[in-house]
N, C-alpha and C. Protein backbone atom coordinates (compact mmCIF):
# COMPACT_ATOMS: atom_id res chain seq x y z
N UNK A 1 87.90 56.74 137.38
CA UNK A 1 88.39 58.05 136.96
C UNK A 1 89.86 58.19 137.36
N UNK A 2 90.53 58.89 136.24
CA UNK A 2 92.37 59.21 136.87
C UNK A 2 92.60 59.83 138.04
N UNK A 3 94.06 60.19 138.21
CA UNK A 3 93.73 60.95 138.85
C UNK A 3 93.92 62.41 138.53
N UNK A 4 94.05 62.26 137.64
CA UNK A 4 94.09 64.14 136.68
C UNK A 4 93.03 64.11 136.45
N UNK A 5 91.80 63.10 136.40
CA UNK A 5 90.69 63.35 135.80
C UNK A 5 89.30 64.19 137.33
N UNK A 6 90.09 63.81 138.42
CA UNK A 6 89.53 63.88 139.80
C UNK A 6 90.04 64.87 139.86
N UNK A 7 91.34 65.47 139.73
CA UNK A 7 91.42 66.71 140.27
C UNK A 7 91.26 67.68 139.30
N UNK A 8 90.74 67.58 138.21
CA UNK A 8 90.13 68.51 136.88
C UNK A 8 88.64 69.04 137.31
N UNK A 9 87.97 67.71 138.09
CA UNK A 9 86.63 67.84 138.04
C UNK A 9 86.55 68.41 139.14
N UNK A 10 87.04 68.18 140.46
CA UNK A 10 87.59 69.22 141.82
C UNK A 10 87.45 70.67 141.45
N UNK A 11 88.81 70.38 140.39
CA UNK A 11 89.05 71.91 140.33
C UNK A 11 87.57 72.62 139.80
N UNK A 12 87.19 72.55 138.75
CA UNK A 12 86.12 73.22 138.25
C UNK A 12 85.13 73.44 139.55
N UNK A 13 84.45 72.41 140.05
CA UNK A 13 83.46 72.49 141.28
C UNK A 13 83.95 73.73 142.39
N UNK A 14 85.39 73.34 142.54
CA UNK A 14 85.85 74.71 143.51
C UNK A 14 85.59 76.41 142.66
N UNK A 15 85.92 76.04 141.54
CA UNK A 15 85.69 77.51 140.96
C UNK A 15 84.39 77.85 141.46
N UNK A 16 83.67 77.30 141.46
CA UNK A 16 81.90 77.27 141.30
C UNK A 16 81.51 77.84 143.05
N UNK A 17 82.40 76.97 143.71
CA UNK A 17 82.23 77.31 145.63
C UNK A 17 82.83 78.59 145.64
N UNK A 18 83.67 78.93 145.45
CA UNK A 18 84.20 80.29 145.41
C UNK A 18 83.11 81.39 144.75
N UNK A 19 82.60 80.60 143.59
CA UNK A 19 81.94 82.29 143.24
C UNK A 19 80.29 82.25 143.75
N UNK A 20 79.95 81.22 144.92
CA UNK A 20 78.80 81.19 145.23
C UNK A 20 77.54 80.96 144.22
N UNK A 21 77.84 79.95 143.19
CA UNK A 21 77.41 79.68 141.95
C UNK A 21 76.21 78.21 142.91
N UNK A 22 75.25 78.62 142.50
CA UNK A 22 74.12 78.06 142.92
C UNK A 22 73.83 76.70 141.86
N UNK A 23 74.65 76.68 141.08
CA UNK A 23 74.75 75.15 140.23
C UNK A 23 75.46 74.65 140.78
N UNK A 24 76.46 74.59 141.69
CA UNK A 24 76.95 73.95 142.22
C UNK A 24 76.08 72.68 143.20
N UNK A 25 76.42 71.63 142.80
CA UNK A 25 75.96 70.37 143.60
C UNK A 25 76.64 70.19 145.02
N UNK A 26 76.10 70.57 145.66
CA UNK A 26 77.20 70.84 147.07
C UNK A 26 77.68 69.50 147.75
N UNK A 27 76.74 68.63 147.62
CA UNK A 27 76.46 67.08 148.33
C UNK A 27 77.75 66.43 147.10
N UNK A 28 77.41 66.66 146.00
CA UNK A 28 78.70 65.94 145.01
C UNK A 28 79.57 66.32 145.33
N UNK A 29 79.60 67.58 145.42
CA UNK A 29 81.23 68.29 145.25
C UNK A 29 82.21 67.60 146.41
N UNK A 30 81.20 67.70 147.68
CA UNK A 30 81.72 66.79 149.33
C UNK A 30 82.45 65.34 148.42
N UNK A 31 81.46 64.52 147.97
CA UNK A 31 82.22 63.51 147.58
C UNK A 31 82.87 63.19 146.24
N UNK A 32 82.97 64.15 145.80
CA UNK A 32 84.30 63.93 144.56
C UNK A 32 85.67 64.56 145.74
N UNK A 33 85.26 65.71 146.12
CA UNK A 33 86.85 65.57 146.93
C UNK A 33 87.26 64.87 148.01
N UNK A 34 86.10 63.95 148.27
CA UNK A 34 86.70 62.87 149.11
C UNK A 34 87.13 62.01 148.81
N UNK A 35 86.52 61.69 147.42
CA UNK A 35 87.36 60.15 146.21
C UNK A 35 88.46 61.09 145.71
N UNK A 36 88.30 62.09 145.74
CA UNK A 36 90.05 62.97 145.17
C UNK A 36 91.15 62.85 146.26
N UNK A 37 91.00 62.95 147.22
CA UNK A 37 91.48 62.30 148.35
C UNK A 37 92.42 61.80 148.14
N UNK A 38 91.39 60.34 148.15
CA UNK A 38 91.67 59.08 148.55
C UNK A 38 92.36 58.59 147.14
N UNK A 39 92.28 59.07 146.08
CA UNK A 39 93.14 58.40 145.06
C UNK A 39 94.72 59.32 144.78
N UNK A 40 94.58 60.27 145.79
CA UNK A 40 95.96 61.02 146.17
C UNK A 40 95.88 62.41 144.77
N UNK A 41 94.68 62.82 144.45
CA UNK A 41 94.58 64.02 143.77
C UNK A 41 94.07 65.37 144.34
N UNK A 42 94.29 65.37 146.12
CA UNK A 42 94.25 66.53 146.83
C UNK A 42 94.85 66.19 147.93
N UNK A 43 95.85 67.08 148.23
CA UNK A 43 96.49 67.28 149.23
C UNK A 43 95.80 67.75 150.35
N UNK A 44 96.59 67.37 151.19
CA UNK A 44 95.66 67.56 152.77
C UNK A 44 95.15 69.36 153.01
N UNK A 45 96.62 70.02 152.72
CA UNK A 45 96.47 71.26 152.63
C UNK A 45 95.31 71.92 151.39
N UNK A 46 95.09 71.49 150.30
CA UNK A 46 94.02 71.05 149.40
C UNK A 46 92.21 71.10 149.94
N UNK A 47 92.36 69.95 150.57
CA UNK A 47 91.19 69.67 151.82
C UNK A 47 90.92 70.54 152.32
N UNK A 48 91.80 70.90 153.27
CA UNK A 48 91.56 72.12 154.63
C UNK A 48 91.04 73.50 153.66
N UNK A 49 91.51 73.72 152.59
CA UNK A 49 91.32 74.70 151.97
C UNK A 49 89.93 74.96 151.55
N UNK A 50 89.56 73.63 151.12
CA UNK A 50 88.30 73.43 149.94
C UNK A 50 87.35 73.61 151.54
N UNK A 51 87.42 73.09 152.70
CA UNK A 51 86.55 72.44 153.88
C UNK A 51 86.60 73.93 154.35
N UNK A 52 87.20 74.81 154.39
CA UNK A 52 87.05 76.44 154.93
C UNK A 52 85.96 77.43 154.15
N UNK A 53 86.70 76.71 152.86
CA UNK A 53 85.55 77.93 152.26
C UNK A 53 84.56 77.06 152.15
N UNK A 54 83.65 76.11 152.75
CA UNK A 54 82.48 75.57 152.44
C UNK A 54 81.82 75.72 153.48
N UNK A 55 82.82 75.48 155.02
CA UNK A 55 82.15 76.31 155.92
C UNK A 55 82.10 77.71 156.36
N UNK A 56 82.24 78.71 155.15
CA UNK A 56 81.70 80.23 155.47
C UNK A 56 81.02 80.22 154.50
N UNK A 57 80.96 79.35 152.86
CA UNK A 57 80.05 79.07 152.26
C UNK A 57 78.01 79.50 152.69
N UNK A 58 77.72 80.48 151.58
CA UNK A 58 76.30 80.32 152.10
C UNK A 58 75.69 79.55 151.54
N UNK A 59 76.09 78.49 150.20
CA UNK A 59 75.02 78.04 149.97
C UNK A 59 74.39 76.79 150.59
N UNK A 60 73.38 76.28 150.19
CA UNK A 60 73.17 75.38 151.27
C UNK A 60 73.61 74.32 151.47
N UNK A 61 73.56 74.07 152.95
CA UNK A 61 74.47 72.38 153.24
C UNK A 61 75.86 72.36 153.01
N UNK A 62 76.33 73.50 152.80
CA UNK A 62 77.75 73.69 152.35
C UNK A 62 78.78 73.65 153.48
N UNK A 63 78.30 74.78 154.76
CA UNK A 63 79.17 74.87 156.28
C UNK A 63 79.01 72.80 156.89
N UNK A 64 77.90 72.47 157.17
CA UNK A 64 78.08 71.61 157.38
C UNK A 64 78.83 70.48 156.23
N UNK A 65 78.77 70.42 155.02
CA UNK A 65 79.66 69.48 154.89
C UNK A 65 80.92 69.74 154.74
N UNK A 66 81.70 71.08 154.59
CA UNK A 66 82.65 71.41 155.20
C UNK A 66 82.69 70.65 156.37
N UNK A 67 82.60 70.76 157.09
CA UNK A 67 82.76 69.61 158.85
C UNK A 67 82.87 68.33 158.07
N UNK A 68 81.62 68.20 157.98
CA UNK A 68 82.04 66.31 157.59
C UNK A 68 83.01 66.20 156.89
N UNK A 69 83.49 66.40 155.73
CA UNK A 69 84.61 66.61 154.81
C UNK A 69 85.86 66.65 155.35
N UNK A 70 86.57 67.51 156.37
CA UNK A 70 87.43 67.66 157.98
C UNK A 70 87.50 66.12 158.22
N UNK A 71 85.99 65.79 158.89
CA UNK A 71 85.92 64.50 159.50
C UNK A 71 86.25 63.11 158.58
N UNK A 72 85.69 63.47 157.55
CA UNK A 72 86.16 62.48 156.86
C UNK A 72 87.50 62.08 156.58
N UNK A 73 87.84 62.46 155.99
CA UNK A 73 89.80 62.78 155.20
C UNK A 73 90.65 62.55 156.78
N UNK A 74 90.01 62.25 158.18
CA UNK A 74 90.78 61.41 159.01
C UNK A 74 92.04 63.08 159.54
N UNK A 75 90.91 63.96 159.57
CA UNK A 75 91.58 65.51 159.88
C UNK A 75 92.78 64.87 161.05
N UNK A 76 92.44 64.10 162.13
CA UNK A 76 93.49 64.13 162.85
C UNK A 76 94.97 63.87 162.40
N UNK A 77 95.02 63.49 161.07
CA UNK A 77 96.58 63.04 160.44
C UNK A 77 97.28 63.71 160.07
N UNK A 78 96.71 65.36 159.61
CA UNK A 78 97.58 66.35 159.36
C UNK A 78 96.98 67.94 159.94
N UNK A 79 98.67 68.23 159.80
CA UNK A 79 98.20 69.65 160.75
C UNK A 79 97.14 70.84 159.83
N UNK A 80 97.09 70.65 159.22
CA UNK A 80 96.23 71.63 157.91
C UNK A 80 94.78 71.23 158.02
N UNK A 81 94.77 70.19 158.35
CA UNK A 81 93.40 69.68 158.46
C UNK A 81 92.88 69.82 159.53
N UNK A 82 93.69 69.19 160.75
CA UNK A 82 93.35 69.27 162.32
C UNK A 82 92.71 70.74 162.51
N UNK A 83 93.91 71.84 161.70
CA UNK A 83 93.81 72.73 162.64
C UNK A 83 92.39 73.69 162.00
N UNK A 84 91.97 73.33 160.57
CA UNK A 84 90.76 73.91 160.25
C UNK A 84 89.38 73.31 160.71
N UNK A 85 89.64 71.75 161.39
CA UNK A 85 88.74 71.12 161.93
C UNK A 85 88.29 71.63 163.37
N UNK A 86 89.47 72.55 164.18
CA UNK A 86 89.53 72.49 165.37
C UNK A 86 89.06 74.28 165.28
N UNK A 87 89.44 75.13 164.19
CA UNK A 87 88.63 76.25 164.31
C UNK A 87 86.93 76.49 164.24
N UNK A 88 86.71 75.11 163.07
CA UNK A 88 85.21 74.87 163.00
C UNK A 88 84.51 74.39 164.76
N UNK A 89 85.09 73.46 165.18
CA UNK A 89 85.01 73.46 166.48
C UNK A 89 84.81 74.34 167.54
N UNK A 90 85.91 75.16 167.65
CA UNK A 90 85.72 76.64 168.31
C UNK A 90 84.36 77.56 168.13
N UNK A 91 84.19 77.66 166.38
CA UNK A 91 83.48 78.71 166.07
C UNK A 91 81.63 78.35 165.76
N UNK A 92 81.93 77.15 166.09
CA UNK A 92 80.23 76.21 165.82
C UNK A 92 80.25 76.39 164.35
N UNK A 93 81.08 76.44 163.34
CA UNK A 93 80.80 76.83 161.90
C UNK A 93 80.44 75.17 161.58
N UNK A 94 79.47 74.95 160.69
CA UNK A 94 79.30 73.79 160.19
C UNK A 94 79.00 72.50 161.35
N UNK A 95 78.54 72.70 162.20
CA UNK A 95 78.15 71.66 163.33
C UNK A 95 77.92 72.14 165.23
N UNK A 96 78.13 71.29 165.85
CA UNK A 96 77.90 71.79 167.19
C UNK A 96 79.49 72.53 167.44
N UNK A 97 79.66 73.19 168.01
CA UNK A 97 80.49 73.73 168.73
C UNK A 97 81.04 72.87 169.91
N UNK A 98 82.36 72.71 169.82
CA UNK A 98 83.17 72.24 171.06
C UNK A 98 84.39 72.75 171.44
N UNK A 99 84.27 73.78 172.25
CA UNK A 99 85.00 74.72 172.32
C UNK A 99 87.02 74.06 172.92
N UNK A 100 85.90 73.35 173.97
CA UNK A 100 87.32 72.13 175.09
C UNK A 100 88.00 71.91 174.21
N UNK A 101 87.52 71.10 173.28
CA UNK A 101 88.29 69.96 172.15
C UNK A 101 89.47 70.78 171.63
N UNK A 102 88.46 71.82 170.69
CA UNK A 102 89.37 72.76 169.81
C UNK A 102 90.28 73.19 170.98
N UNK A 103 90.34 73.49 171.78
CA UNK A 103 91.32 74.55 172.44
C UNK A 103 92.58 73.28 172.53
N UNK A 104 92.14 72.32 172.98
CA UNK A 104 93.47 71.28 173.32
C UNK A 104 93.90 71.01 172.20
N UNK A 105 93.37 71.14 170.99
CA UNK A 105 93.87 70.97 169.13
C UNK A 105 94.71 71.86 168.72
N UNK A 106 94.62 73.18 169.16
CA UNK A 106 94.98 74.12 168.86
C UNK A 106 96.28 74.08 169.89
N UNK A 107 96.48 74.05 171.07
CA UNK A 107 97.73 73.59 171.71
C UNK A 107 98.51 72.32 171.21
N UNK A 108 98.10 71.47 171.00
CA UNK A 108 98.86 70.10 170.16
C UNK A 108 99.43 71.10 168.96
N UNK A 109 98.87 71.94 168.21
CA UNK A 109 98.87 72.26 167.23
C UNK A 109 100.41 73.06 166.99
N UNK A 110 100.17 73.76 168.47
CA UNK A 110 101.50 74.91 168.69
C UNK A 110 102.77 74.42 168.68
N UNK A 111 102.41 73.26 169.69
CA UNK A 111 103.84 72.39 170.00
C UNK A 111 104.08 70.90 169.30
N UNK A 112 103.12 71.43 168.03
CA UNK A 112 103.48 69.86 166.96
C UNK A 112 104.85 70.52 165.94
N UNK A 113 106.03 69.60 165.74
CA UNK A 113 106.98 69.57 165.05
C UNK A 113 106.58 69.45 163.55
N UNK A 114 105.96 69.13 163.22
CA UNK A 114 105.28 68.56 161.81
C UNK A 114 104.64 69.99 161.41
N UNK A 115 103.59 71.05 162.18
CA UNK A 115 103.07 71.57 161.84
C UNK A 115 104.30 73.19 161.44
N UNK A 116 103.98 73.25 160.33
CA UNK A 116 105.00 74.68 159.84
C UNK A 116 104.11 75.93 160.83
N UNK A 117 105.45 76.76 160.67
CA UNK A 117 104.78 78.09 161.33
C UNK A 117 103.78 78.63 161.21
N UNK A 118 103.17 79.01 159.40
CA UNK A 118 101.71 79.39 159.44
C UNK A 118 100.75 78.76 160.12
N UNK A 119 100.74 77.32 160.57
CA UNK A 119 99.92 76.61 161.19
C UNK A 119 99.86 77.28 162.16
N UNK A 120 101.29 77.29 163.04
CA UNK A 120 101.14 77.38 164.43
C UNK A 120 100.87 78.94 164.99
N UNK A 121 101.18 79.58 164.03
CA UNK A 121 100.72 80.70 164.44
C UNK A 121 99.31 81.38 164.62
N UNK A 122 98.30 80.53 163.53
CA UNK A 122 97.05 80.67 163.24
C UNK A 122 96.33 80.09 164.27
N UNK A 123 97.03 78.90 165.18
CA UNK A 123 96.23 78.17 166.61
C UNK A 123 96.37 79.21 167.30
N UNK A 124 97.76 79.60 167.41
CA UNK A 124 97.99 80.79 168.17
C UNK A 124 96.96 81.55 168.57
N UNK A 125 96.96 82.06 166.99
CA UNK A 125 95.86 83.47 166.88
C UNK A 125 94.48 82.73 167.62
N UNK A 126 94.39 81.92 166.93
CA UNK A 126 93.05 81.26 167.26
C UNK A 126 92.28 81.10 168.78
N UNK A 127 93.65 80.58 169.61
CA UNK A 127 93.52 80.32 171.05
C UNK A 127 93.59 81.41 171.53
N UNK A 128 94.03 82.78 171.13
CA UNK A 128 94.24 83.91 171.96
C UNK A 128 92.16 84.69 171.52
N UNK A 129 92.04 84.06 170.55
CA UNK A 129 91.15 85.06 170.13
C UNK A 129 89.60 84.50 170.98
N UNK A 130 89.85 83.07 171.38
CA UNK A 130 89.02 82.60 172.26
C UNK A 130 89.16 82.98 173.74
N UNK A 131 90.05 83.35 174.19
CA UNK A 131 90.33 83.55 175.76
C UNK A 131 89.98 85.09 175.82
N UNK A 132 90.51 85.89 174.31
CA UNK A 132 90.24 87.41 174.44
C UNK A 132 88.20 87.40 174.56
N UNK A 133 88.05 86.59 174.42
CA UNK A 133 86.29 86.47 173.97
C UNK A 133 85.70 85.75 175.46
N UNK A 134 86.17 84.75 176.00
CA UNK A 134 86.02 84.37 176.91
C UNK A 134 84.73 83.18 175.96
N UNK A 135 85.18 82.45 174.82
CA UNK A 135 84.66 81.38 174.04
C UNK A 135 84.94 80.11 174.38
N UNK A 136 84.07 79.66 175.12
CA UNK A 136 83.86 78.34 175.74
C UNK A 136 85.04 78.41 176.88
N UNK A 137 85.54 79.51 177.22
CA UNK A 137 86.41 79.66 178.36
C UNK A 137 86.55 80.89 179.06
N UNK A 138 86.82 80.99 180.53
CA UNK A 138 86.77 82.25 180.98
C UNK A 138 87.46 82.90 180.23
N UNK A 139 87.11 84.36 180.27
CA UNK A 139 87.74 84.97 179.62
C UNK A 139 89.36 85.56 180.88
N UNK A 140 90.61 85.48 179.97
CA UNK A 140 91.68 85.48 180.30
C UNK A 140 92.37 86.62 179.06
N UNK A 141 92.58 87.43 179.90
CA UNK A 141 93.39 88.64 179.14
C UNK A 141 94.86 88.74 178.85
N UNK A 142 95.72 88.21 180.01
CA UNK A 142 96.73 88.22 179.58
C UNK A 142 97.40 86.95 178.79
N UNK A 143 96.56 86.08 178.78
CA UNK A 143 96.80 84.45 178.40
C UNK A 143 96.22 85.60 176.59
N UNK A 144 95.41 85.82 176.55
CA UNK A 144 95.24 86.95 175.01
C UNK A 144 96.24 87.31 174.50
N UNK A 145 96.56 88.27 175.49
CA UNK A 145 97.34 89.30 174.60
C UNK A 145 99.26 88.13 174.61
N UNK A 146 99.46 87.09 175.14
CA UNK A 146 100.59 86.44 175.23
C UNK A 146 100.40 85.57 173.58
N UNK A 147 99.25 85.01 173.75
CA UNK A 147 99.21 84.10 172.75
C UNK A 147 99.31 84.99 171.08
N UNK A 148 98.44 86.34 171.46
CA UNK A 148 98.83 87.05 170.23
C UNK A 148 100.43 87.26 169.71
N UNK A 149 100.96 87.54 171.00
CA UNK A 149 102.04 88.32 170.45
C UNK A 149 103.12 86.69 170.00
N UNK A 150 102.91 85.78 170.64
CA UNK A 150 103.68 84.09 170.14
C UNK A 150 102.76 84.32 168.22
N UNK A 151 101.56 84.53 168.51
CA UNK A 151 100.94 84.56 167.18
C UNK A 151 102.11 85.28 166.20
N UNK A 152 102.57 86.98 166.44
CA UNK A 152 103.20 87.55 165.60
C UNK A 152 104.41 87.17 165.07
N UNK A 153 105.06 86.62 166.77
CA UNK A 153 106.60 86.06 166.20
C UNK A 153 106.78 84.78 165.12
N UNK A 154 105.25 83.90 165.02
CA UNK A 154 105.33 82.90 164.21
C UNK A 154 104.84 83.01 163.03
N UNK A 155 104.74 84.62 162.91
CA UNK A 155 104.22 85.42 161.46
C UNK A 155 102.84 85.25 161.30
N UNK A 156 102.14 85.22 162.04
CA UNK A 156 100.68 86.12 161.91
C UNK A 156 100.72 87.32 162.52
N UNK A 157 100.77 88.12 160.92
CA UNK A 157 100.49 89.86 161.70
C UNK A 157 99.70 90.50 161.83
N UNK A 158 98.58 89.79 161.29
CA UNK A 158 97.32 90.72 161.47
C UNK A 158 96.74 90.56 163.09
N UNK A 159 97.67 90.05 163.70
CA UNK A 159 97.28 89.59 165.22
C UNK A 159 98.15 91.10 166.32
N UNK A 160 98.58 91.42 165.27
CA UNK A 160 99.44 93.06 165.91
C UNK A 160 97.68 93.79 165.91
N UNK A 161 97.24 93.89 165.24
CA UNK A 161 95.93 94.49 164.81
C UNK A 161 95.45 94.29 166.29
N UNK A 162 94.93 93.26 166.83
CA UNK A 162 94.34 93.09 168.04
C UNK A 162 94.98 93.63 169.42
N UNK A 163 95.97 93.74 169.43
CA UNK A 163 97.14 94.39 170.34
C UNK A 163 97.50 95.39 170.12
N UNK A 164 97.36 96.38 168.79
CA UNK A 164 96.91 97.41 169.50
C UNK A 164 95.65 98.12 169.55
N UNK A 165 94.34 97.54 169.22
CA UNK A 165 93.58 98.01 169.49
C UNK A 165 93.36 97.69 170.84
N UNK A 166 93.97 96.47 171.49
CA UNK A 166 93.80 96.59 173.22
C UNK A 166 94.57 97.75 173.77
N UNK A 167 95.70 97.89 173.32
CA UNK A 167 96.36 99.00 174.16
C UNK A 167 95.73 100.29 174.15
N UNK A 168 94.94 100.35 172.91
CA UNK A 168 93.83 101.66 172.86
C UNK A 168 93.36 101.91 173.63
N UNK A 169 92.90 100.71 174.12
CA UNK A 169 91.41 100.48 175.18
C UNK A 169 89.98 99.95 174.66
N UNK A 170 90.07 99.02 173.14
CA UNK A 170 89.35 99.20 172.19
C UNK A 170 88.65 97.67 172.56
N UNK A 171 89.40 96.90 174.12
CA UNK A 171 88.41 95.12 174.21
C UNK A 171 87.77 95.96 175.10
N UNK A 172 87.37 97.25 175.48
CA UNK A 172 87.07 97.37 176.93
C UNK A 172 86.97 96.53 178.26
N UNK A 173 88.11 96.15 178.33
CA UNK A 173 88.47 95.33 179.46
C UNK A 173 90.18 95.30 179.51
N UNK A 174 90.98 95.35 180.65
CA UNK A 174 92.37 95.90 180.84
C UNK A 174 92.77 94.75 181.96
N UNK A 175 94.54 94.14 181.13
CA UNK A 175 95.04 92.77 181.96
C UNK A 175 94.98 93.43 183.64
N UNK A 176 95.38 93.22 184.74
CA UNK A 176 95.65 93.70 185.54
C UNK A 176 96.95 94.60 185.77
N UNK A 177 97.20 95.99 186.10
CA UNK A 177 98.31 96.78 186.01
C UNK A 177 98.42 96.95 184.87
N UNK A 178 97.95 96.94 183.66
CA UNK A 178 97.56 97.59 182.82
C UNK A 178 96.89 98.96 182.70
N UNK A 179 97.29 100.05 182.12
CA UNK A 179 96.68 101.25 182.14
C UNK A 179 96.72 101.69 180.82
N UNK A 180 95.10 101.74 180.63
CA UNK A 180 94.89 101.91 179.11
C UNK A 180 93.62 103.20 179.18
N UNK A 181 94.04 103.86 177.80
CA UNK A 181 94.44 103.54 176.57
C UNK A 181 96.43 103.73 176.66
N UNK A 182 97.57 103.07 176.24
CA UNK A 182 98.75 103.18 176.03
C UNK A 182 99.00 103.64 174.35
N UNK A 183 98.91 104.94 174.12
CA UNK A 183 98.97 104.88 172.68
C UNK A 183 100.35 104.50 172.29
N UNK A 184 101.65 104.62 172.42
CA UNK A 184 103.07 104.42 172.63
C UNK A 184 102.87 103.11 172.28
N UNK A 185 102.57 101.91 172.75
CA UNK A 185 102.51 100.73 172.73
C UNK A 185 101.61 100.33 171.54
N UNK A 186 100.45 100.61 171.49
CA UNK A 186 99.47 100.56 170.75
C UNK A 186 100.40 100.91 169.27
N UNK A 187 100.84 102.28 168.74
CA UNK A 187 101.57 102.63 167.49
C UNK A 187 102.73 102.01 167.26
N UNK A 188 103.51 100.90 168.90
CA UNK A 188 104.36 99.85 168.55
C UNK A 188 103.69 98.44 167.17
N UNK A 189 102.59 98.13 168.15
CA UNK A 189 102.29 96.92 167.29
C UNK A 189 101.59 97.59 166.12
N UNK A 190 101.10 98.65 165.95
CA UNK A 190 100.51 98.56 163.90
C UNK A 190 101.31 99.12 163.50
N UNK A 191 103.13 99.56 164.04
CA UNK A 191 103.95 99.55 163.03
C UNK A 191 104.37 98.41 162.74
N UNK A 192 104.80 97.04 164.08
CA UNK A 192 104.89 95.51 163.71
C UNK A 192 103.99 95.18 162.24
N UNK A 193 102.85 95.60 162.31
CA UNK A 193 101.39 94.73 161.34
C UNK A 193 101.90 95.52 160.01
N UNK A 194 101.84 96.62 160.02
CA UNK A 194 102.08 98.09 159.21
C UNK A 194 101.66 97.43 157.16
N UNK A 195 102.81 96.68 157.15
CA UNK A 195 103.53 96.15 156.04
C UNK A 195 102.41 94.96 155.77
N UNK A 196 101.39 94.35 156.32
CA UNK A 196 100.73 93.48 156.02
C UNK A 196 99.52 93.22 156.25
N UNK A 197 99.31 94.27 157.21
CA UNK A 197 97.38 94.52 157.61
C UNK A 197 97.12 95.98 157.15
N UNK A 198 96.02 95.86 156.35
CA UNK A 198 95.81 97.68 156.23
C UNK A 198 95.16 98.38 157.07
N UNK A 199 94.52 97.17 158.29
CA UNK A 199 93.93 97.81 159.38
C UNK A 199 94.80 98.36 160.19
N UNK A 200 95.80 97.92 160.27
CA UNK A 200 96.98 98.27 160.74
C UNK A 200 97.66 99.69 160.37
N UNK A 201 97.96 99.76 159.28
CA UNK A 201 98.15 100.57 158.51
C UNK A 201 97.66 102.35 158.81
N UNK A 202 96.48 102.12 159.28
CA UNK A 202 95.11 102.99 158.71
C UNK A 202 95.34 103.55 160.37
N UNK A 203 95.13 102.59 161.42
CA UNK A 203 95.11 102.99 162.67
C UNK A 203 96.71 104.14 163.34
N UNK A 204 97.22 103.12 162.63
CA UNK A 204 99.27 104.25 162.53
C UNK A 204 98.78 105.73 161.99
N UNK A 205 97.98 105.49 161.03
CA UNK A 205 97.98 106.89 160.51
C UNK A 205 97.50 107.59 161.20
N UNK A 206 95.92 107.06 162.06
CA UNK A 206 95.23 107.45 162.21
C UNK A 206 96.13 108.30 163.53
N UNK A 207 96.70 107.57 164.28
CA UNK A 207 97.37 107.67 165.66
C UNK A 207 98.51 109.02 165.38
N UNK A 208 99.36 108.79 164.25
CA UNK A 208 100.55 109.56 164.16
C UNK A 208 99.73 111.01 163.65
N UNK A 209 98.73 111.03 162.88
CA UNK A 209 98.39 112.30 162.52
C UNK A 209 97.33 112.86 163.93
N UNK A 210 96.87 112.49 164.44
CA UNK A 210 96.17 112.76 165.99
C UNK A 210 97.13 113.20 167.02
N UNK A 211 98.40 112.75 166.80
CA UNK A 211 99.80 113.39 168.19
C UNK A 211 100.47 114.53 167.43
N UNK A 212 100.43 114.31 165.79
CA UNK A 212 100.82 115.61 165.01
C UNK A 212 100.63 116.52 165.54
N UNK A 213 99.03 116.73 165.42
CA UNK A 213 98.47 117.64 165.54
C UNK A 213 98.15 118.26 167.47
N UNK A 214 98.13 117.28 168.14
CA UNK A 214 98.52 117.73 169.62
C UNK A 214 99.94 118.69 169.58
């Protein structure tokens, strides 16, 4: 098969994963985009894409071969791949959970030169959202709320969202010398998010029309 002819037949199968279309051959679909791959008719970023939505995928066998799919395509060679391999990791989506691994993936991830900002900001998010959880690691609050805010400057904003619902008082749990709820701080970061989270958005309102009215 070409390779326009591999990524024709890709493409269609992905339409099919997306709309949760139960004709979908889930076991094929794994290996046509792994021979799409390998004859250079999907990009790595391609992969990581197709391997995400298969592991939140409900249909069946789908989360797990998402994982294998990661594993296959040799995820450690690019940052798009690593770093959706290393959230499946974190989150047990599609296999066992290894929380260690992912967390040291997700640091390689931050301080890899290769990996563009959306990458690194999404480990970011990622590693803060495990320490805010205390997921496969004590839980660490200010190592949270640090990694969020590295998250925002590398343009993930929906990570303002989480910062200020801490300043609310909304993880119920406060860094040390912290005194919460800080609404001041809190209506800092969902004006940061404002423009790109509507959760964000919604909470500003919610906040500025609540001091209005005080």
């Amino acid at each position: 098969m070409s390779v326009e002819s591999w990524g024709q037949q890709v493409e269609t199968e992905w339409r099919m994963l997306k709309a949760g279309s139960t004709a979908l051959d889930v076991e094929k679909f794994y290996r046509h985009a792994v021979s799409a791959h390998k004859v250079g008719a999907l990009t790595p970023e391609s992969v990581a894409t197709i391997a995400n939505q298969m592991l939140i995928s409900t249909l069946d066998g789908a989360p797990y071969l998402g994982r294998k799919l990661l594993e296959q395509v040799s995820a450690a060679n690019h940052p798009a791949t690593r770093l959706a391999l290393a959230i499946s990791l974190a989150t047990g989506t599609g296999g066992p959970a290894n929380p260690e691994v992912a967390h040291g993936m997700f640091q390689q991830l931050i301080g890899d030169e290769q990996a563009g900002g959306a990458l690194k900001a999404l480990a970011a998010a990622a590693l803060a959202d495990s320490f805010r959880l205390g997921r496969g690691v004590d839980q660490d609050i200010d190592f949270a709320k640090s990694h969020y805010d590295l998250a925002i400057g590398l343009g993930h904003i929906h990570s303002a969202l989480a910062l200020g619902l801490y300043w609310e008082g909304k993880w119920g749990v406060a860094a040390t010398g912290d005194e919460l709820p800080d609404i001041a701080r809190a209506i800092h970061f969902y004006k940061r998010g404002r423009d790109a989270c509507e959760r964000c958005a919604a909470r500003l309102a919610t906040l500025e029309s609540a001091s209005t009215a005080a």
